[in-house]
N, C-alpha and C. Protein backbone atom coordinates (compact mmCIF):
# COMPACT_ATOMS: atom_id res chain seq x y z
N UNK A 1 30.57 -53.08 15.19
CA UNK A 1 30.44 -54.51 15.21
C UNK A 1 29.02 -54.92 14.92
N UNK A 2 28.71 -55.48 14.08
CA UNK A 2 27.31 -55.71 13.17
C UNK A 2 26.94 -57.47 14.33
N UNK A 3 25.54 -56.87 14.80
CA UNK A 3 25.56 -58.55 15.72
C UNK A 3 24.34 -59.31 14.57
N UNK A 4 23.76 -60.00 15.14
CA UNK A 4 22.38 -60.69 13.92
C UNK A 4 21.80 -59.86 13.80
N UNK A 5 21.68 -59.42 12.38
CA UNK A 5 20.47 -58.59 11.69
C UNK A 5 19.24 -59.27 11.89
N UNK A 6 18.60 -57.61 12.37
CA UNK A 6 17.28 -57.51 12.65
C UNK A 6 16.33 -58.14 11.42
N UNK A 7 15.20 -59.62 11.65
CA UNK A 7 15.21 -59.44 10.11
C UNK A 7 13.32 -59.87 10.63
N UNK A 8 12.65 -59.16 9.24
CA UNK A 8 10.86 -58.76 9.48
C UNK A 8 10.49 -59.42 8.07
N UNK A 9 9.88 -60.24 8.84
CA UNK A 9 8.72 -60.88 7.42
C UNK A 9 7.45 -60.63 7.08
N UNK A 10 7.29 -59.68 6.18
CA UNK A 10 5.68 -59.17 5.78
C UNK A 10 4.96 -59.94 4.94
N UNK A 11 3.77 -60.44 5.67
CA UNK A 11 2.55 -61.43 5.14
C UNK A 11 3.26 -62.67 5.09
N UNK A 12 4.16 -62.86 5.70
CA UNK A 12 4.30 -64.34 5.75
C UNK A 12 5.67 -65.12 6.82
N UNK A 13 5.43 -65.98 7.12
CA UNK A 13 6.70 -66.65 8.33
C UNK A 13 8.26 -67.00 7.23
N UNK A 14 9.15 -66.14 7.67
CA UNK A 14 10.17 -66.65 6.91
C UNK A 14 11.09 -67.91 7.54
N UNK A 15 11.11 -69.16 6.88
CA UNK A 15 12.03 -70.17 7.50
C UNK A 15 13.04 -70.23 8.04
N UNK A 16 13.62 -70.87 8.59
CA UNK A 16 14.68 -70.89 9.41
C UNK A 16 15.93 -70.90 8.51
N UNK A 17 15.38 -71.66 7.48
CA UNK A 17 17.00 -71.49 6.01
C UNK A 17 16.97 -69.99 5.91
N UNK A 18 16.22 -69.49 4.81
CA UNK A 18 15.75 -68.14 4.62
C UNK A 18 16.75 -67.42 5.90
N UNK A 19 16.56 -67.52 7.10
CA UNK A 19 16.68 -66.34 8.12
C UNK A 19 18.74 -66.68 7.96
N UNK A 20 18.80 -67.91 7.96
CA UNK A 20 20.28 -68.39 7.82
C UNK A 20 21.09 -67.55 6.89
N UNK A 21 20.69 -67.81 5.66
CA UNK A 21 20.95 -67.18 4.68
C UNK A 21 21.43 -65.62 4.46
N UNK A 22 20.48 -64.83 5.26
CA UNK A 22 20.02 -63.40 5.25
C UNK A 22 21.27 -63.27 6.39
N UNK A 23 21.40 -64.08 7.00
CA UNK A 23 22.59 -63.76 8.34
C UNK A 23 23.72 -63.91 7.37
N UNK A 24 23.96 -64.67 6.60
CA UNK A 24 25.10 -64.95 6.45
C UNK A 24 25.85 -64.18 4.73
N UNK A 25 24.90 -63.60 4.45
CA UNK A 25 25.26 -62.53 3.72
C UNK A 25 25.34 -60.84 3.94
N UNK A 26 24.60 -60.92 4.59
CA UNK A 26 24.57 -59.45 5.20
C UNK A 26 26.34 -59.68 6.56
N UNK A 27 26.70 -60.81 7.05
CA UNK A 27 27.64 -60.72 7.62
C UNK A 27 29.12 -60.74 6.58
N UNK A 28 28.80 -60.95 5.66
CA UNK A 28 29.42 -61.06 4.72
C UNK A 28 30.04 -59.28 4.35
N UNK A 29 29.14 -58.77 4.60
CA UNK A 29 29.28 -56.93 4.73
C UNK A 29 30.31 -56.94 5.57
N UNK A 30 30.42 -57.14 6.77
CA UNK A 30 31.28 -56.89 7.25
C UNK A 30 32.90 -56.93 7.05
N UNK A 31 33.24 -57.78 5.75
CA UNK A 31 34.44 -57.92 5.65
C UNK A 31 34.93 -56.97 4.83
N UNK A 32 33.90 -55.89 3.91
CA UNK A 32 33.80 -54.88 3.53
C UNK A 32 34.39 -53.37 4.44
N UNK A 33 33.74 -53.88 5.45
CA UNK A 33 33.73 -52.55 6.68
C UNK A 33 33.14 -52.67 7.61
N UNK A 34 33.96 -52.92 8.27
CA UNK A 34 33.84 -53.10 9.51
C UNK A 34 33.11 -51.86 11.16
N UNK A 35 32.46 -51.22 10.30
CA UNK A 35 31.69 -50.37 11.03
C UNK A 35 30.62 -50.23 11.01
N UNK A 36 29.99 -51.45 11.24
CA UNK A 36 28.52 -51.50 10.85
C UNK A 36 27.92 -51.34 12.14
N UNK A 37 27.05 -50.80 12.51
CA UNK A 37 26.50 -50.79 13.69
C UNK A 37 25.19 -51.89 13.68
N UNK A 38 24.53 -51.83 12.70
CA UNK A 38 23.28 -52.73 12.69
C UNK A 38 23.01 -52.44 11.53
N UNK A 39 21.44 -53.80 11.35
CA UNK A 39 21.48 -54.61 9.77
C UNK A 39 20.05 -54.69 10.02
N UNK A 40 19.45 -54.12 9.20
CA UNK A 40 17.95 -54.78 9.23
C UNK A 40 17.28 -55.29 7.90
N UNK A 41 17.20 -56.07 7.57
CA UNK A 41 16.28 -56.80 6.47
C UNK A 41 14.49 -56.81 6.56
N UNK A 42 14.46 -56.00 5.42
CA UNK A 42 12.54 -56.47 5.43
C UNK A 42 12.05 -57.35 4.12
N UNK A 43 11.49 -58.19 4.36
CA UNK A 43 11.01 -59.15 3.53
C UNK A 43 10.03 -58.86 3.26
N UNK A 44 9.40 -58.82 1.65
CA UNK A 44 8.03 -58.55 1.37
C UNK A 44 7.90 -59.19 0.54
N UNK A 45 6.11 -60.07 -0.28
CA UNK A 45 5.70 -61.15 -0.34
C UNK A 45 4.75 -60.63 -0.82
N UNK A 46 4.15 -59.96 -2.52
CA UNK A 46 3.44 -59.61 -2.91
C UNK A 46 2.97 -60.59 -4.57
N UNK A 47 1.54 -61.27 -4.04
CA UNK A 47 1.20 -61.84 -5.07
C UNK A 47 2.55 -62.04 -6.49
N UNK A 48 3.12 -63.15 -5.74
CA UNK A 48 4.55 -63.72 -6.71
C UNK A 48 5.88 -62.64 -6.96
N UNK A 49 5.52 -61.69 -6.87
CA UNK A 49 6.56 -60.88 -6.38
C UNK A 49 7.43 -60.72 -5.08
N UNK A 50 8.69 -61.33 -4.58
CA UNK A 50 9.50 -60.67 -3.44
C UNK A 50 10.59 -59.69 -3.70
N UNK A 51 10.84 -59.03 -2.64
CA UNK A 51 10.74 -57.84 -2.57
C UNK A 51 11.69 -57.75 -1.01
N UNK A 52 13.76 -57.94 -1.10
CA UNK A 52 14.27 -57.46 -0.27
C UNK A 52 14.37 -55.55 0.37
N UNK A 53 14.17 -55.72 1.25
CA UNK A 53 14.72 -54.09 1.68
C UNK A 53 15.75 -54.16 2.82
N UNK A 54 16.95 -53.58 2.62
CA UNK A 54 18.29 -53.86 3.10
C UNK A 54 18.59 -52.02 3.75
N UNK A 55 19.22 -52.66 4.95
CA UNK A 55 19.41 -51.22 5.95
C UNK A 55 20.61 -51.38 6.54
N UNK A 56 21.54 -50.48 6.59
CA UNK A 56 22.76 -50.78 7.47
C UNK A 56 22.78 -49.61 8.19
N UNK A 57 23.10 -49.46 9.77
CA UNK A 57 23.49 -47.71 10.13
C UNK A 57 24.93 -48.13 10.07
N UNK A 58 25.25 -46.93 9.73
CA UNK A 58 26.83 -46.74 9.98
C UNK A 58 27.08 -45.43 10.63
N UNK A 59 28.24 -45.10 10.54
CA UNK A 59 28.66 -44.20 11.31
C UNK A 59 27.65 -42.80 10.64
N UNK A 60 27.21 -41.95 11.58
CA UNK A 60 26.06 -40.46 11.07
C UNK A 60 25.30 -40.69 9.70
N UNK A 61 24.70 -42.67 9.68
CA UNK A 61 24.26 -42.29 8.52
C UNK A 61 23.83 -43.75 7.99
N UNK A 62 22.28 -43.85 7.46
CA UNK A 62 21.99 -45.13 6.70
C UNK A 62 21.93 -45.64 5.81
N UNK A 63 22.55 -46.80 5.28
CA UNK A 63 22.54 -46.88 4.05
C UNK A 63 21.30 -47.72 3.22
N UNK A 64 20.47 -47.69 2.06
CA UNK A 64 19.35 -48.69 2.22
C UNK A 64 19.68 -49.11 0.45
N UNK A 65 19.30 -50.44 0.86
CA UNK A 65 19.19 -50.85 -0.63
C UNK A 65 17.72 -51.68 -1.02
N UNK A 66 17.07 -51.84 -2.15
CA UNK A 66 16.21 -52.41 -2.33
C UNK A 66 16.37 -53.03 -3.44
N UNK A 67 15.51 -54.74 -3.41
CA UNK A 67 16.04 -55.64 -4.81
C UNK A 67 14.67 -56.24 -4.46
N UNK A 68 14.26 -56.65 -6.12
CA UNK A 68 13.25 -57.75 -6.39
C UNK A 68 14.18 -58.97 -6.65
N UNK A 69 13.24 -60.34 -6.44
CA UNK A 69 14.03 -61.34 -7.17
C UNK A 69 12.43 -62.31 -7.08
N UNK A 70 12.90 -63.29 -8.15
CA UNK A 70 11.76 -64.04 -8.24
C UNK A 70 11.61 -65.42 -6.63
N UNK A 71 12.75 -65.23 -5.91
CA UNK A 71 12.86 -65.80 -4.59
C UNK A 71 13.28 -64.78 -3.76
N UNK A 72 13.07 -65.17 -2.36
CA UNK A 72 13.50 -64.10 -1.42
C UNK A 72 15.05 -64.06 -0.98
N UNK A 73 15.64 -65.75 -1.67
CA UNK A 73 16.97 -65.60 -1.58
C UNK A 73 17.44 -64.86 -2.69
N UNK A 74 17.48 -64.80 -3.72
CA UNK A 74 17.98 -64.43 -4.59
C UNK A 74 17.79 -62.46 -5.06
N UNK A 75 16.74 -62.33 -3.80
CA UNK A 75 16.30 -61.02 -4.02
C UNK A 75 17.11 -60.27 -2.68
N UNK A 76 17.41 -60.83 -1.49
CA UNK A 76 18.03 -60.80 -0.59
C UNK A 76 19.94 -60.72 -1.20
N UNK A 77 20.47 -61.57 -2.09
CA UNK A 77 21.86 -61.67 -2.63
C UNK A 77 22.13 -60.57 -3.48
N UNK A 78 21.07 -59.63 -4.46
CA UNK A 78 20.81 -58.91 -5.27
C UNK A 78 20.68 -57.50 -4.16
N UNK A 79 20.18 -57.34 -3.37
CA UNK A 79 19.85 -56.28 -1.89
C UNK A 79 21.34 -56.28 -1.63
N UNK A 80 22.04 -57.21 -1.38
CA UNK A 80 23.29 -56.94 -0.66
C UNK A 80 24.72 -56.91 -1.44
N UNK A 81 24.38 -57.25 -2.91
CA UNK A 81 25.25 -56.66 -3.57
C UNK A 81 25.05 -55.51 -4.45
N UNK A 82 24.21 -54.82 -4.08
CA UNK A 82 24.18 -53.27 -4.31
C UNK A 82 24.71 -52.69 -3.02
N UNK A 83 24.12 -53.66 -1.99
CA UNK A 83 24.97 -52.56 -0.54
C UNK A 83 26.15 -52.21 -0.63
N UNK A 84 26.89 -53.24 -1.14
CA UNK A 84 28.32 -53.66 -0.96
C UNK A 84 29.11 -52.38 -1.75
N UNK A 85 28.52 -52.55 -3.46
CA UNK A 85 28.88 -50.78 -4.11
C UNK A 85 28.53 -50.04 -3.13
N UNK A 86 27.38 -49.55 -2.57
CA UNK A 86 27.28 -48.38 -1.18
C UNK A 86 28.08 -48.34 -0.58
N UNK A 87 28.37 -48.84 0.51
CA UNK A 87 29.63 -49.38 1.28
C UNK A 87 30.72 -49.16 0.86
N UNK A 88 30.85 -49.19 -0.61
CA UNK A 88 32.58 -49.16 -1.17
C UNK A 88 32.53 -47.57 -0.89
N UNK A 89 32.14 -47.01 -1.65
CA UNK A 89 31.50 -45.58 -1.91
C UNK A 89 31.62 -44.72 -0.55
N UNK A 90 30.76 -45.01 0.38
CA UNK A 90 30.80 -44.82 1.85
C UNK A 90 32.24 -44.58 2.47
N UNK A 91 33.15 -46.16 2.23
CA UNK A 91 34.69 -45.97 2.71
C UNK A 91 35.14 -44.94 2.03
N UNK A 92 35.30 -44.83 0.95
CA UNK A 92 36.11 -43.99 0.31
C UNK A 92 36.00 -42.20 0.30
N UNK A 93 35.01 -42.51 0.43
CA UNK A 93 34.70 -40.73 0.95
C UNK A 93 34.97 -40.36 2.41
N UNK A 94 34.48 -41.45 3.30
CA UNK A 94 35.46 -41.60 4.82
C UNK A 94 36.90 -41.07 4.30
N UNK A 95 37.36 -42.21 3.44
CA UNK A 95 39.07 -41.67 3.60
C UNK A 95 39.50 -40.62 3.05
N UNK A 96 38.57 -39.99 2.12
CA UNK A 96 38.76 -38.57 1.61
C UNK A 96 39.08 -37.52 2.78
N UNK A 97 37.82 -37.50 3.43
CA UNK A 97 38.33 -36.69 4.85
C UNK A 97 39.29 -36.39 5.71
């Protein structure tokens, strides 16, 4: 059960939209699979460059994704739809077993 992702803003205060946002896509994982244990987002903020880094534990194991975008939303939506291929990937080798 995935509760609010853990979420870290480097070199700068991320807004209260921003943090909304990041909740509500990364919960969006969950309808994927439902075995998420926890979610951590790192935000990074390099001279006009952002820079999501996306973490899920799951069961014996983490999954991480990383995305640029020219916003932190859009680099954050780009982070979590690469998770989402992970995640697919992840189930399916579960059900191989």
């Amino acid at each position: 059960m995935l509760q609010q992702p853990r979420i870290t803003a480097r070199q700068f205060d991320a807004p209260d939209g921003l943090r909304a946002h990041i909740a509500k896509q990364v919960g969006s994982l969950e309808r994927v699979y439902d075995g998420i244990h926890d979610a951590h987002v790192v935000l990074h903020q390099d001279a006009g460059a952002k820079r999501a880094e996306l973490a899920l534990r799951v069961y014996r194991q983490t999954l991480t994704s990383t995305a640029d975008g020219s916003t932190h939303e859009s680099a954050v939506d780009e982070a979590v739809r690469q998770m989402r291929r992970r995640v697919l990937r992840y189930k399916a080798r579960l059900r191989k077993k």
